[in-house]
N, C-alpha and C. Protein backbone atom coordinates (compact mmCIF):
# COMPACT_ATOMS: atom_id res chain seq x y z
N UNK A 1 -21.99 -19.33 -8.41
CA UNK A 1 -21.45 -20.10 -7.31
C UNK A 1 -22.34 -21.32 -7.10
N UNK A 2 -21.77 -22.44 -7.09
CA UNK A 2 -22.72 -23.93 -7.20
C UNK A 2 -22.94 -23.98 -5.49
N UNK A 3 -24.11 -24.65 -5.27
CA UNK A 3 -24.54 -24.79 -3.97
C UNK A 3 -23.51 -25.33 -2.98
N UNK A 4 -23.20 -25.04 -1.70
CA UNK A 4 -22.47 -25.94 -0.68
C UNK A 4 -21.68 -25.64 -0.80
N UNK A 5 -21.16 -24.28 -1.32
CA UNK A 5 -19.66 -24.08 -1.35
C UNK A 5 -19.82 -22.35 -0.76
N UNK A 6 -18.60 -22.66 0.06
CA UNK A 6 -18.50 -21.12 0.72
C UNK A 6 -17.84 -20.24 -0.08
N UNK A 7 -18.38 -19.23 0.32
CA UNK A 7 -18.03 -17.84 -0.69
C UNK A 7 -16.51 -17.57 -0.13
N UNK A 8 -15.89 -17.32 -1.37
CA UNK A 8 -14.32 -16.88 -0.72
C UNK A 8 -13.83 -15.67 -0.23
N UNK A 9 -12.91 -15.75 0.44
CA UNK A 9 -12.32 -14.61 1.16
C UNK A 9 -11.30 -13.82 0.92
N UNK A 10 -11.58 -12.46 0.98
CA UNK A 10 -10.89 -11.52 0.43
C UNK A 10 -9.37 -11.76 0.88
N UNK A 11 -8.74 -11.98 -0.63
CA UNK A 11 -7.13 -12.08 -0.57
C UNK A 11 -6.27 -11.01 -0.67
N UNK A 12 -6.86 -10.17 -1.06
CA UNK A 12 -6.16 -8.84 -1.45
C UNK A 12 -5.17 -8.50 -0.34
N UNK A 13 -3.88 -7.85 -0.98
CA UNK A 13 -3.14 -7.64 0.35
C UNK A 13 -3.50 -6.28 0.70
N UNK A 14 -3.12 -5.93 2.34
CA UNK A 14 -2.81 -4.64 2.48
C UNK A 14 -1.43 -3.98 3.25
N UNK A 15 -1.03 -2.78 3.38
CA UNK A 15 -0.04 -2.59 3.04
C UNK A 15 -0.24 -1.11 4.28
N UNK A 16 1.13 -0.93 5.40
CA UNK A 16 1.07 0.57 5.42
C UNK A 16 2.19 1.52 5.15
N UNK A 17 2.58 2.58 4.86
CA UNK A 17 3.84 3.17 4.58
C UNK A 17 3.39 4.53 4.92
N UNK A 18 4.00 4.91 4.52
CA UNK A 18 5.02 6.62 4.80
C UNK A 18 4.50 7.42 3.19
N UNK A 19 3.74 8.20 2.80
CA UNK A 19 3.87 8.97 1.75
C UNK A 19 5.21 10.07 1.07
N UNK A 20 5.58 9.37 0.40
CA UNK A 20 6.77 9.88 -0.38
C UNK A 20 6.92 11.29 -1.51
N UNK A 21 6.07 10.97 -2.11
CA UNK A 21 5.50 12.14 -3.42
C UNK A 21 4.33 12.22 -3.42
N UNK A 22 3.79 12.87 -3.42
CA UNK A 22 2.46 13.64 -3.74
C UNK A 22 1.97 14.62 -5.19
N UNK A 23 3.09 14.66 -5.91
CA UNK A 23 3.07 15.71 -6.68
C UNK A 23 2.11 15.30 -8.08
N UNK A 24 1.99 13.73 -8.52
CA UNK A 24 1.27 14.09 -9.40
C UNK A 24 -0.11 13.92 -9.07
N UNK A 25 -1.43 14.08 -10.36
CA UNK A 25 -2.08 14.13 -10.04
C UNK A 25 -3.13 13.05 -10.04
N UNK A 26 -3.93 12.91 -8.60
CA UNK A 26 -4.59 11.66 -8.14
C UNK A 26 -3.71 10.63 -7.80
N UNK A 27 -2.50 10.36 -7.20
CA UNK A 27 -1.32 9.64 -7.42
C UNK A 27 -0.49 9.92 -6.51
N UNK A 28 -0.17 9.22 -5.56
CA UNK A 28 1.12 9.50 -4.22
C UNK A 28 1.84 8.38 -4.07
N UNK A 29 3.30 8.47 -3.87
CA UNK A 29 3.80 7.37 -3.64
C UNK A 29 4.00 7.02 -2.71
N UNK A 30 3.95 5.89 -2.08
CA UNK A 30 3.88 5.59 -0.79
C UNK A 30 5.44 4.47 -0.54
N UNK A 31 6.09 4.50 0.75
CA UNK A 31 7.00 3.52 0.81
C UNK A 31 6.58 2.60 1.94
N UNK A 32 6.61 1.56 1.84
CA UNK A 32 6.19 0.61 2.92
C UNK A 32 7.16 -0.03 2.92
N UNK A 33 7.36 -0.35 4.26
CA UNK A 33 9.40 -1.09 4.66
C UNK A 33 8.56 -2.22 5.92
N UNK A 34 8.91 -3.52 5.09
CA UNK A 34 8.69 -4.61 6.36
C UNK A 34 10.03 -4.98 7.00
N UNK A 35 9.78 -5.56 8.04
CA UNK A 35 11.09 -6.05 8.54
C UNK A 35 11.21 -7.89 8.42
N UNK A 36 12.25 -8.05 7.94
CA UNK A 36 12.31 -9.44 7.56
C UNK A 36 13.88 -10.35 8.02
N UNK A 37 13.55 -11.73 8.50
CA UNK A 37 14.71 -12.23 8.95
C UNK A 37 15.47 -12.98 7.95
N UNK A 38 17.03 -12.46 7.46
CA UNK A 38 17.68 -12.51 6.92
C UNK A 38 17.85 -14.47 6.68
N UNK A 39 18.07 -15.20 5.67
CA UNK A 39 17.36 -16.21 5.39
C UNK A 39 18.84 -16.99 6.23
N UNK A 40 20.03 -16.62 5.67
CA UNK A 40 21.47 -16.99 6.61
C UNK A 40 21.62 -16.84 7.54
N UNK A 41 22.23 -15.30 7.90
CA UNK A 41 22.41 -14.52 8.78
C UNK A 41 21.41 -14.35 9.99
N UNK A 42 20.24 -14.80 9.94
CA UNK A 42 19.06 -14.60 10.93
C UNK A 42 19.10 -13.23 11.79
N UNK A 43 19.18 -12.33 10.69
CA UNK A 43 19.77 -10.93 11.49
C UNK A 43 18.39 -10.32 10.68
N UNK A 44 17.20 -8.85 11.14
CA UNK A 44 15.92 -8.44 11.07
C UNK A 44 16.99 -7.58 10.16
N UNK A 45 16.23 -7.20 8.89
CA UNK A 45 16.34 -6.54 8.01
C UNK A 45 15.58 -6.18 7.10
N UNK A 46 15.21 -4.55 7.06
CA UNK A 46 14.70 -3.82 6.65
C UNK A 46 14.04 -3.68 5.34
N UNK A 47 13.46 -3.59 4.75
CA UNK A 47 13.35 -3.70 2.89
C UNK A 47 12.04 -2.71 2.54
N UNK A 48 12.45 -1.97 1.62
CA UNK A 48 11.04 -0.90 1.68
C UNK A 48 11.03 -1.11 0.22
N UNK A 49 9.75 -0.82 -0.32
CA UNK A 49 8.96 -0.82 -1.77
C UNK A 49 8.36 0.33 -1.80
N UNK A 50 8.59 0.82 -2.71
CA UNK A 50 7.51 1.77 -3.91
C UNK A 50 6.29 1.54 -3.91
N UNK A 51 5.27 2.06 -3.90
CA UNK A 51 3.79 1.76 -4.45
C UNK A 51 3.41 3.30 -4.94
N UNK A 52 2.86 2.73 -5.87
CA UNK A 52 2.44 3.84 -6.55
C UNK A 52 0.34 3.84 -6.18
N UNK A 53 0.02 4.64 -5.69
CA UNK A 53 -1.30 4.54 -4.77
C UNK A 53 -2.22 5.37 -5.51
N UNK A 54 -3.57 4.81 -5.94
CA UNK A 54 -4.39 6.23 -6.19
C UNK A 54 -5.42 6.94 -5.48
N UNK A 55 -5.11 8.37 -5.47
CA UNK A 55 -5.24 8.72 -4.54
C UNK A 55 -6.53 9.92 -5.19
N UNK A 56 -7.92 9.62 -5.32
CA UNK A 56 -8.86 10.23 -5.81
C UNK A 56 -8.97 11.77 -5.36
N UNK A 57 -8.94 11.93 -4.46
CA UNK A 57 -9.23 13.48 -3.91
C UNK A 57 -7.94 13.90 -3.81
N UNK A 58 -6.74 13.94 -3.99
CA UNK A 58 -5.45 14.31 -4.42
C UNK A 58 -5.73 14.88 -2.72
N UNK A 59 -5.75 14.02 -0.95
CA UNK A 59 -6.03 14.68 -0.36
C UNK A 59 -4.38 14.47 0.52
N UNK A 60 -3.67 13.11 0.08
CA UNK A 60 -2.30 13.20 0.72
C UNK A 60 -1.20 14.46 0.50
N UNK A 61 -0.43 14.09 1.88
CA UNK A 61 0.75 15.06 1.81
C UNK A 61 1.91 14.03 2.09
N UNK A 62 3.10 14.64 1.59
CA UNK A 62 4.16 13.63 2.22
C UNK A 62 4.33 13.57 3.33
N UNK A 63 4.67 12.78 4.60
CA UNK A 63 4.86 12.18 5.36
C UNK A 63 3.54 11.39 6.35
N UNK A 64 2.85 11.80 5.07
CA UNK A 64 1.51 10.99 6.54
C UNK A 64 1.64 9.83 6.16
N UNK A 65 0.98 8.70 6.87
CA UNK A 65 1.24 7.12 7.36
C UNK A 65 -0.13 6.95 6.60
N UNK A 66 -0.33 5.61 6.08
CA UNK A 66 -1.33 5.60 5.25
C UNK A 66 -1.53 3.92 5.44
N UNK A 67 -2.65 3.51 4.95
CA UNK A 67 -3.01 2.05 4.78
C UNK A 67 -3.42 1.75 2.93
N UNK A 68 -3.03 1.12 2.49
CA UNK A 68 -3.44 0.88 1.28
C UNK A 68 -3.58 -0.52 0.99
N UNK A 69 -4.55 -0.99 0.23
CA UNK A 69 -4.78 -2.41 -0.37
C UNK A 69 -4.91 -2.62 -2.26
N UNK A 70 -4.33 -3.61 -2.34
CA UNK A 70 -4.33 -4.06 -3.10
C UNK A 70 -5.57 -3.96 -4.50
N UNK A 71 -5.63 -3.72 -5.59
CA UNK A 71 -6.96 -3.83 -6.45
C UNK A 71 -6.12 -3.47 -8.35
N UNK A 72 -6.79 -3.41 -8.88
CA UNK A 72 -7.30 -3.93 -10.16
C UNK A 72 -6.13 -2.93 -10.82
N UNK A 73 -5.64 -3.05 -11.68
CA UNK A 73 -4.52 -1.94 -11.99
C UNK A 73 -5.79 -0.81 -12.96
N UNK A 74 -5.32 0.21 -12.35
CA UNK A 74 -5.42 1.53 -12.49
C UNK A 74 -4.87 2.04 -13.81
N UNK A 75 -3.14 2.23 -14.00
CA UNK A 75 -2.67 2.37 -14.93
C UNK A 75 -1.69 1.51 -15.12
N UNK A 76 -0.45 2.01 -15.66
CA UNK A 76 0.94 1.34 -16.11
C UNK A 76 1.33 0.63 -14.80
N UNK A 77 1.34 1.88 -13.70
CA UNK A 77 2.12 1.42 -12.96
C UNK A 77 1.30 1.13 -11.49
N UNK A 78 -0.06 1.87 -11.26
CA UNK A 78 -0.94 1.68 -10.01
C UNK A 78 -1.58 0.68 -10.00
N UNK A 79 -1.17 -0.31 -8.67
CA UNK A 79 -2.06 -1.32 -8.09
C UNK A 79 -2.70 -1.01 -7.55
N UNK A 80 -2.49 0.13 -6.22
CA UNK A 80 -2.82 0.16 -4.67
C UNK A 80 -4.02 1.02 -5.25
N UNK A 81 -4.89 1.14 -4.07
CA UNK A 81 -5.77 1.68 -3.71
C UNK A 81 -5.68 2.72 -2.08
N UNK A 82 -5.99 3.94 -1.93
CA UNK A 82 -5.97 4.14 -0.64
C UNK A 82 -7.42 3.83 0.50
N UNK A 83 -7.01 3.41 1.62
CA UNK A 83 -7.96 2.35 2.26
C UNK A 83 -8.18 3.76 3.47
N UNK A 84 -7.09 3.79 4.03
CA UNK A 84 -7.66 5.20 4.74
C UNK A 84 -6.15 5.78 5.77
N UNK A 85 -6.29 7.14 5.75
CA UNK A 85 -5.00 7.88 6.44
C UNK A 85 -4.87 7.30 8.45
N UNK A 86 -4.20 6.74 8.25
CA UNK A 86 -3.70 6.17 9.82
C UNK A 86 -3.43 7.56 10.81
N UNK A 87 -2.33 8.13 10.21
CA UNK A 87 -1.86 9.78 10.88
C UNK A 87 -1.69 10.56 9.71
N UNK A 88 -1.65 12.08 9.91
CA UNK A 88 -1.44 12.89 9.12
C UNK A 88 -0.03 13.55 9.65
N UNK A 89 0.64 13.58 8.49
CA UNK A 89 2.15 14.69 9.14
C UNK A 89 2.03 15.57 9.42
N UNK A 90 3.06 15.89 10.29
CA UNK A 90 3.28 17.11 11.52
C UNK A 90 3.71 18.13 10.67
């Protein structure tokens, strides 16, 4: 880093959803649904994504609420990282 220049800031996104699958291993899927205003219609609409999350201590269950961020791909299909459990399901 050349002098006089500020160090940059973490871009990584983060993300929260709903745990979906749990079943394989180190690996839960998570769905995260933002709400977004329809670009015509100006009507709030819903849109949920897949993430495929890794999940080191295999400690999720489905329905707990989760935070995940963004990092380095894992495998084929894992971006996310888990950042930490918000709630645990009932």
């Amino acid at each position: 880093m050349s002098e006089g220049s500020e160090p940059r800031s973490n871009r990584r996104k983060v993300r929260e959803g709903v745990v979906v699958s749990d079943r394989m291993d180190k690996t839960a899927i998570v769905e995260a649904t933002e709400r977004v205003r329809h670009p015509r219609y100006d009507k709030t609409v819903q849109r949920a994504t897949r993430l495929a999350v890794h999940d080191a201590d295999n400690e999720l269950g489905v329905g707990d609420l989760v935070r995940v961020a963004e990092t380095r791909p894992r495998s084929k299909t894992k971006r996310w990282r888990l950042v930490e459990i918000v709630e645990r399901a009932k």
